[in-house]
C-alpha atoms as a PDB file:
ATOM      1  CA  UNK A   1      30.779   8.953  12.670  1.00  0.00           C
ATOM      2  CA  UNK A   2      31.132   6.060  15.487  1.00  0.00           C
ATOM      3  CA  UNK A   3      31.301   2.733  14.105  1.00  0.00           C
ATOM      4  CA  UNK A   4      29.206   1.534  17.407  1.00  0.00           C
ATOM      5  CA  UNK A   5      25.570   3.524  15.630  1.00  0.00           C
ATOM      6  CA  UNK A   6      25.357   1.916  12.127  1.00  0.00           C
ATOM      7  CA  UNK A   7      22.828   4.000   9.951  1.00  0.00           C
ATOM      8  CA  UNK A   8      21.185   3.305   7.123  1.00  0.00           C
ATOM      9  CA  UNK A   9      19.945   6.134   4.493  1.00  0.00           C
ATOM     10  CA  UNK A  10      17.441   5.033   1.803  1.00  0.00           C
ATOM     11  CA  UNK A  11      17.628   7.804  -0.649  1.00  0.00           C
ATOM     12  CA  UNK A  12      14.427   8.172  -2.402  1.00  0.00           C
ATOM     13  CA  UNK A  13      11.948  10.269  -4.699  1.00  0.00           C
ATOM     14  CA  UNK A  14      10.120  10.550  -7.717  1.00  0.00           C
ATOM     15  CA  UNK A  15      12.167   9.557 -11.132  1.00  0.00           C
ATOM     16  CA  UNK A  16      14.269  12.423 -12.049  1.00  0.00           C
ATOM     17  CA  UNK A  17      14.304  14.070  -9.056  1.00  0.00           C
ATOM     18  CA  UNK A  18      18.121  13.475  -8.636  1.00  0.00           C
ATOM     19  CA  UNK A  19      18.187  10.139  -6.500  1.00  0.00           C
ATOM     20  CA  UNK A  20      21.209   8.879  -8.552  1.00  0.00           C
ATOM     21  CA  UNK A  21      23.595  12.096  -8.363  1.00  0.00           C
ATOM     22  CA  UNK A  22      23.046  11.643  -5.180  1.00  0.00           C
ATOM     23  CA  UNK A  23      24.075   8.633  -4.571  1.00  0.00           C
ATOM     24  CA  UNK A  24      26.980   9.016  -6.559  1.00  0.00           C
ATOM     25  CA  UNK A  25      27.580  11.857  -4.551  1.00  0.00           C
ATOM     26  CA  UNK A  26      27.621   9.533  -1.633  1.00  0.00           C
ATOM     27  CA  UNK A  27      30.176   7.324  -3.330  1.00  0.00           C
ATOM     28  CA  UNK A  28      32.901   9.751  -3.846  1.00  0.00           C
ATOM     29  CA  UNK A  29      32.460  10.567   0.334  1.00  0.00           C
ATOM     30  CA  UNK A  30      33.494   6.745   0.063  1.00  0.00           C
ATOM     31  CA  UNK A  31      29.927   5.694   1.176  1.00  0.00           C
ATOM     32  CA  UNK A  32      29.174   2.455   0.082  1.00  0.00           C
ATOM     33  CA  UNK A  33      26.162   2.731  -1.722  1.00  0.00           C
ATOM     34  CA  UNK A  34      23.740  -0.316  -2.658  1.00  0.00           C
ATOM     35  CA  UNK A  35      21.307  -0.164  -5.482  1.00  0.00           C
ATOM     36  CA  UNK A  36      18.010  -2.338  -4.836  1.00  0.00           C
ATOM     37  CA  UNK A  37      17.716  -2.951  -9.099  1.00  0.00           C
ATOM     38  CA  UNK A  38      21.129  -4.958  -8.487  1.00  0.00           C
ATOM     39  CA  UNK A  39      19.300  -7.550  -7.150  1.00  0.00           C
ATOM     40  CA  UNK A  40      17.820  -8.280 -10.600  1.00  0.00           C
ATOM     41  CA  UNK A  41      21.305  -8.372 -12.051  1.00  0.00           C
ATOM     42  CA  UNK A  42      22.117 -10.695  -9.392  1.00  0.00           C
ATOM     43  CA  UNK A  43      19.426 -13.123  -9.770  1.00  0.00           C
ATOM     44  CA  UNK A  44      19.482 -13.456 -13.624  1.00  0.00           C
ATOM     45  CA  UNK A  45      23.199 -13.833 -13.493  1.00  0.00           C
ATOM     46  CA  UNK A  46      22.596 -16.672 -10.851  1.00  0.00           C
ATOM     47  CA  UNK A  47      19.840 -18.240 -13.273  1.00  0.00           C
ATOM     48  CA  UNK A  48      22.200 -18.192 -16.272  1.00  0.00           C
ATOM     49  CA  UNK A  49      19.999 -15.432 -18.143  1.00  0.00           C
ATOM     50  CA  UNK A  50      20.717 -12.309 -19.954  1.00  0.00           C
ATOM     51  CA  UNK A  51      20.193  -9.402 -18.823  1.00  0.00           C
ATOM     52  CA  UNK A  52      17.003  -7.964 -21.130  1.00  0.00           C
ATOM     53  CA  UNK A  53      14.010  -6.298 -20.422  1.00  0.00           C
ATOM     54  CA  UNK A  54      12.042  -9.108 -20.665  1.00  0.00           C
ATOM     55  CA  UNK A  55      13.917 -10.912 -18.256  1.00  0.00           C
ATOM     56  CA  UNK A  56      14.064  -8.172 -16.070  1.00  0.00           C
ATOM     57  CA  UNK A  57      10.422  -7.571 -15.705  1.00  0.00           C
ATOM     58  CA  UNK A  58       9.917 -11.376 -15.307  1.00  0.00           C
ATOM     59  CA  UNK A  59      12.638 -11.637 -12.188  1.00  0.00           C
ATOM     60  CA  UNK A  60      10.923  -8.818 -10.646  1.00  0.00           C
ATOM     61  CA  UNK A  61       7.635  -9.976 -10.825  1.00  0.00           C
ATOM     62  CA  UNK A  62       8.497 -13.075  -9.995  1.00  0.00           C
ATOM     63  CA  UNK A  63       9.906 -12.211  -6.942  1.00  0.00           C
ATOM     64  CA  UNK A  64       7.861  -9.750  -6.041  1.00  0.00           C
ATOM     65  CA  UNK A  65       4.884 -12.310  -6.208  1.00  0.00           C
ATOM     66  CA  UNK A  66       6.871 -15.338  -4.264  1.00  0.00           C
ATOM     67  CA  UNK A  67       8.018 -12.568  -1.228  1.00  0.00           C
ATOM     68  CA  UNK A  68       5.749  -9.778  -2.012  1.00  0.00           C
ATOM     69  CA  UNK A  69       6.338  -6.184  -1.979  1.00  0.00           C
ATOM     70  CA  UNK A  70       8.970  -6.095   0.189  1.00  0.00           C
ATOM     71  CA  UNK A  71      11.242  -8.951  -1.732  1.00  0.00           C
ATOM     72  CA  UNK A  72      13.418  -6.168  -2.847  1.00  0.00           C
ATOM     73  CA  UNK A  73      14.342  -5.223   1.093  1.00  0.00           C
ATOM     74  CA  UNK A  74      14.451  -8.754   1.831  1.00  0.00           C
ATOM     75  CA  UNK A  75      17.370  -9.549  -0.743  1.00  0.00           C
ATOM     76  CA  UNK A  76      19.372  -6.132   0.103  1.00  0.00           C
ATOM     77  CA  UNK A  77      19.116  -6.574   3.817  1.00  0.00           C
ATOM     78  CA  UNK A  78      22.528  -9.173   4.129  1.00  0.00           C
ATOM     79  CA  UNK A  79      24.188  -6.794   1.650  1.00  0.00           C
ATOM     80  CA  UNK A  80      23.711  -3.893   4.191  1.00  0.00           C
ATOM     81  CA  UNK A  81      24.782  -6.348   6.648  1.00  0.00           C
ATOM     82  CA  UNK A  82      28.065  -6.692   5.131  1.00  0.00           C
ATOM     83  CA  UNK A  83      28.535  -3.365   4.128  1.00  0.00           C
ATOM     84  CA  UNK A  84      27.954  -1.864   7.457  1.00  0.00           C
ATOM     85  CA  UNK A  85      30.589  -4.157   9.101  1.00  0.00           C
ATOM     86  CA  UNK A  86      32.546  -2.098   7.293  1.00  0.00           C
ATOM     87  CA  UNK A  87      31.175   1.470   7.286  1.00  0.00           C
ATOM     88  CA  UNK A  88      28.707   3.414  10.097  1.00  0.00           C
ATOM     89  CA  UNK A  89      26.966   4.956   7.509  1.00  0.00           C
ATOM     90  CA  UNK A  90      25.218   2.719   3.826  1.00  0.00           C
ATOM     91  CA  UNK A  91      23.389   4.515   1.331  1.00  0.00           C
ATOM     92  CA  UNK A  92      20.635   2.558  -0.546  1.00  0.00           C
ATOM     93  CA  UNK A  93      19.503   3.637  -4.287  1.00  0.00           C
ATOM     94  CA  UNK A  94      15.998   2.476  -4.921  1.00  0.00           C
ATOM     95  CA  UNK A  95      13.739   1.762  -2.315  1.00  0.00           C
ATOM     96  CA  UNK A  96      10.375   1.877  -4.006  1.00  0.00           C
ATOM     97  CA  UNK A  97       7.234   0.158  -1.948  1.00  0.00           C
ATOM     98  CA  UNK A  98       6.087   0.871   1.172  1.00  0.00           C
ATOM     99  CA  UNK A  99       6.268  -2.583   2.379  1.00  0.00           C
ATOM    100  CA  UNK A 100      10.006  -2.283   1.351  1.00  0.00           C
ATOM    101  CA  UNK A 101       9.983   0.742   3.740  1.00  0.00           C
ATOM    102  CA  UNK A 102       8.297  -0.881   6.593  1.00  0.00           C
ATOM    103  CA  UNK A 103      10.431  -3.936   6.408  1.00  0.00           C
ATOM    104  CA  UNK A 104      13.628  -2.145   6.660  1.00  0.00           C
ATOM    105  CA  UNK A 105      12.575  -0.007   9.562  1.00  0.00           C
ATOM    106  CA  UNK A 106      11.973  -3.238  11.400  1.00  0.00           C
ATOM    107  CA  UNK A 107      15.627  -4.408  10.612  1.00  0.00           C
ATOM    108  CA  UNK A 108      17.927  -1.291  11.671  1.00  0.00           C
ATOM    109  CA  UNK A 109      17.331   0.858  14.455  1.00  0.00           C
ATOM    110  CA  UNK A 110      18.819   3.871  12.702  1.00  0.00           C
ATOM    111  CA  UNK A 111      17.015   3.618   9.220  1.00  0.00           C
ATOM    112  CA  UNK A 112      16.135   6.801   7.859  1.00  0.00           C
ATOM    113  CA  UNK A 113      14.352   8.095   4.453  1.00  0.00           C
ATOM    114  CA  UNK A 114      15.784  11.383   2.956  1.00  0.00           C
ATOM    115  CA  UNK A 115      13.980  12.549   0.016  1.00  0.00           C
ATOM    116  CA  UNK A 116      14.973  14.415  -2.406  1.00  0.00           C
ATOM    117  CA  UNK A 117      12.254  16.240  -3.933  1.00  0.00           C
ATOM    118  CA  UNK A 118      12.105  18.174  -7.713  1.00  0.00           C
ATOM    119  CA  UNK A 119       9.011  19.905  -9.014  1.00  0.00           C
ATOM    120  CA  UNK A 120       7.432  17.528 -11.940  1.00  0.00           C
ATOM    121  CA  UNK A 121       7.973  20.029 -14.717  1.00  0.00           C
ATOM    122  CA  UNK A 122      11.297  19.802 -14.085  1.00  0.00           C
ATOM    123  CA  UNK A 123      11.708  16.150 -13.078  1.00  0.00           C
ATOM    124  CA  UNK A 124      10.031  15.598 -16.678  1.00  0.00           C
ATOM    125  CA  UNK A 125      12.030  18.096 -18.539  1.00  0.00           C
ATOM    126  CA  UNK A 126      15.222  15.917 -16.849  1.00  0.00           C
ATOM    127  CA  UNK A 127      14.060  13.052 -17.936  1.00  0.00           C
ATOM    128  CA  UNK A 128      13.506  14.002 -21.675  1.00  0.00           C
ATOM    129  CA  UNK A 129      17.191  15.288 -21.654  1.00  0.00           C
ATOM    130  CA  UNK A 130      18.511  11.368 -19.857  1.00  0.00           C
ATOM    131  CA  UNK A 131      21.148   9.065 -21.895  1.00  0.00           C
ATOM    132  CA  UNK A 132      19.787   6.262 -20.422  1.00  0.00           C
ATOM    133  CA  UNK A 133      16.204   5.169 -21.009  1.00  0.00           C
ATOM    134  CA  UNK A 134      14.784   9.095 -22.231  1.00  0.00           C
ATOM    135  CA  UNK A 135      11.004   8.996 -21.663  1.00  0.00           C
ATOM    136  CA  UNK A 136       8.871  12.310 -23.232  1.00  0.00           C
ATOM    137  CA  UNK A 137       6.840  14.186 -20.855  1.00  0.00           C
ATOM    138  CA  UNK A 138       3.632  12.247 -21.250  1.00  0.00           C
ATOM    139  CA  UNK A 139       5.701   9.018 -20.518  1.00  0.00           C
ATOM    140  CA  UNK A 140       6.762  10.204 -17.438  1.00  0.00           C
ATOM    141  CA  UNK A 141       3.939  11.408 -16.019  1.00  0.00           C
ATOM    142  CA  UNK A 142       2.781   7.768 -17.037  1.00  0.00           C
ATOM    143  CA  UNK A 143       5.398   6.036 -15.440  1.00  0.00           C
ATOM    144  CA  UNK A 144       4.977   8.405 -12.264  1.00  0.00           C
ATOM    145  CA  UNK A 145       1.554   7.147 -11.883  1.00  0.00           C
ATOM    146  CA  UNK A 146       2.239   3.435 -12.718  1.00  0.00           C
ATOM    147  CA  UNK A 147       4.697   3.562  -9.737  1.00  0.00           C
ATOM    148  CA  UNK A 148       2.240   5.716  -7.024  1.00  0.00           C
ATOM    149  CA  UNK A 149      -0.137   3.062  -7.739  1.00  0.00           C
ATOM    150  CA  UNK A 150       1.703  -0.444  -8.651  1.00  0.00           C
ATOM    151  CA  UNK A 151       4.758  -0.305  -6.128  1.00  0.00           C
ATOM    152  CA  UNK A 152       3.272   1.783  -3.337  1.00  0.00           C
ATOM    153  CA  UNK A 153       5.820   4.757  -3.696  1.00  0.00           C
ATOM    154  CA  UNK A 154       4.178   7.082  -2.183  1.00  0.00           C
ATOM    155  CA  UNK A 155       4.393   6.383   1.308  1.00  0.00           C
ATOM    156  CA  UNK A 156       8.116   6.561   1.479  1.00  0.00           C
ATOM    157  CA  UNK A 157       7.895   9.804   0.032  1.00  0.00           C
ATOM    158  CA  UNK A 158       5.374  10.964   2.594  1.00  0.00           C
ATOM    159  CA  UNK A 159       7.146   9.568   5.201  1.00  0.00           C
ATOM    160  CA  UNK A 160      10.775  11.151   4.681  1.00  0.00           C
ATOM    161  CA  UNK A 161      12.860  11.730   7.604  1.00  0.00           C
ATOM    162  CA  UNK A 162      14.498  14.833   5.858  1.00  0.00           C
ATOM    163  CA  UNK A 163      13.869  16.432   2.713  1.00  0.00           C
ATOM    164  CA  UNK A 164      16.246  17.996   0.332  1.00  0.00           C
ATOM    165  CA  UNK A 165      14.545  20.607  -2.528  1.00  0.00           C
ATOM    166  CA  UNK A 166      16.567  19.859  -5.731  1.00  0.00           C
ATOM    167  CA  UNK A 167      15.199  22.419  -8.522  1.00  0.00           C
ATOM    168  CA  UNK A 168      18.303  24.491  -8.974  1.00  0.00           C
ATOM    169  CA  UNK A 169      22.060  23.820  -9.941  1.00  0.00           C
ATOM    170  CA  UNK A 170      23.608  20.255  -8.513  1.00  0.00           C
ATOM    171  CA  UNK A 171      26.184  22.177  -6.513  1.00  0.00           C
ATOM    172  CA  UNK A 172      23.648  23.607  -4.331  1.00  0.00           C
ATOM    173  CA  UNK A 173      22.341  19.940  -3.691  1.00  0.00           C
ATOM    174  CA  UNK A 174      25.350  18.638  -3.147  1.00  0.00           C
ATOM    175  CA  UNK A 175      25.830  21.224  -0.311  1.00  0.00           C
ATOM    176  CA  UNK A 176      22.475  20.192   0.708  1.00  0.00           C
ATOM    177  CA  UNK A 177      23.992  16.228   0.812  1.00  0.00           C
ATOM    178  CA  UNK A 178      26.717  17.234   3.010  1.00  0.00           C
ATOM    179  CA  UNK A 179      24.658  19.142   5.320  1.00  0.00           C
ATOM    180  CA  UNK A 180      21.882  16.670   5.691  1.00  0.00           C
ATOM    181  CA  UNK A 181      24.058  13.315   6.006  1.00  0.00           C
ATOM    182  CA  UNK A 182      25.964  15.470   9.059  1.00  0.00           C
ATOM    183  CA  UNK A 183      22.365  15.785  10.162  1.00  0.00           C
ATOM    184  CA  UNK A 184      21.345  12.577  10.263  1.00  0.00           C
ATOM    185  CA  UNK A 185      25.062  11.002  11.824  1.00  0.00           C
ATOM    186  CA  UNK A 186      24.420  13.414  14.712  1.00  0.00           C
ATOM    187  CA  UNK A 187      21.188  12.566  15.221  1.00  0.00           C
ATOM    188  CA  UNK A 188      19.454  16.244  14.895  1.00  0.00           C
ATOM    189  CA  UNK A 189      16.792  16.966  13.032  1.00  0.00           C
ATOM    190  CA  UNK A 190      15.826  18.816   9.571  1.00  0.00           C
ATOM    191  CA  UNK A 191      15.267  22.434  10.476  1.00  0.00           C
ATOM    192  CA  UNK A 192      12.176  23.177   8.659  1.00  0.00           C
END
């Protein structure tokens, strides 16, 4: 990978579809790998607040409604900065909105979207079986459809330079990983 053509890989998909084992599996390449939702961390830490789920929600509304949908992409963009000084290739966890999307793609000439993609029945059944945060089946078909309409994920998805089916074993994504990420540092395309 030449250090001279910095890319930039948003990883993103539906919850439970395997974003985050992804990611992670772009960590142990020694990818750096930045997580939008850090932001939130960020800013309560710099207002001297816990981090709850009240305070949370309030940051990110907050934010969202003084730099609109795209606030997220505005805060992560000197991190990405940074971290491609660094590193040809960063990963981002998290990109939600469109207008997240959009704003990114005007910032980096190589910016790319790979999805990774898991039927719902199993995205749900994944999500039941989570540590973190379980939801039941109805919950996450719920939350699916709070975030199609609310944060404008949907057009991301849609618009996915390369697409990675993850409905089987992780092994067989993370051959998937490998193969796509040489993919995209070449510059070829997605055989379809």
């Amino acid at each position: 990978m030449s250090k001279n053509k910095s890319t930039v890989i948003a990883v993103v998909g539906m919850a439970g579809a395997g974003k985050t084992i992804s990611c992670q599996h772009f960590a142990k390449q020694r990818l750096p790998v930045l997580r939008f939702g850090d932001q939130t961390d960020i800013g309560l830490k710099e207002l001297g607040l816990p981090l709850t789920q009240k305070h949370e929600k309030k940051y990110r509304e907050e934010l969202r409604q003084k730099l609109g949908m795209s606030a997220y992409a505005i805060k992560i963009k000197p991190r990405i900065k940074q971290a491609l000084k660094d590193s040809s290739v960063v990963i981002l966890d998290g990109l939600y909105s469109w207008e997240e999307y959009v704003y990114l793609k005007k910032q980096f000439n190589n910016f790319f979207l790979l999805c990774i993609y898991t039927r719902p029945n199993i995205r749900y059944q994944r999500l039941t079986k989570r540590k973190i945060r379980p939801l039941t089946q109805k919950e996450s078909f719920k939350r699916d459809m709070a975030e199609l309409e609310n944060l404008n994920k949907g057009g991301p998805i849609a618009m996915a330079d390369y697409l990675i089916k993850n409905n089987k074993q992780s092994a067989k994504l993370f051959k998937k990983l490998d193969h796509t990420l040489k993919l995209i540092t070449s510059g070829k395309t997605q055989e379809r």
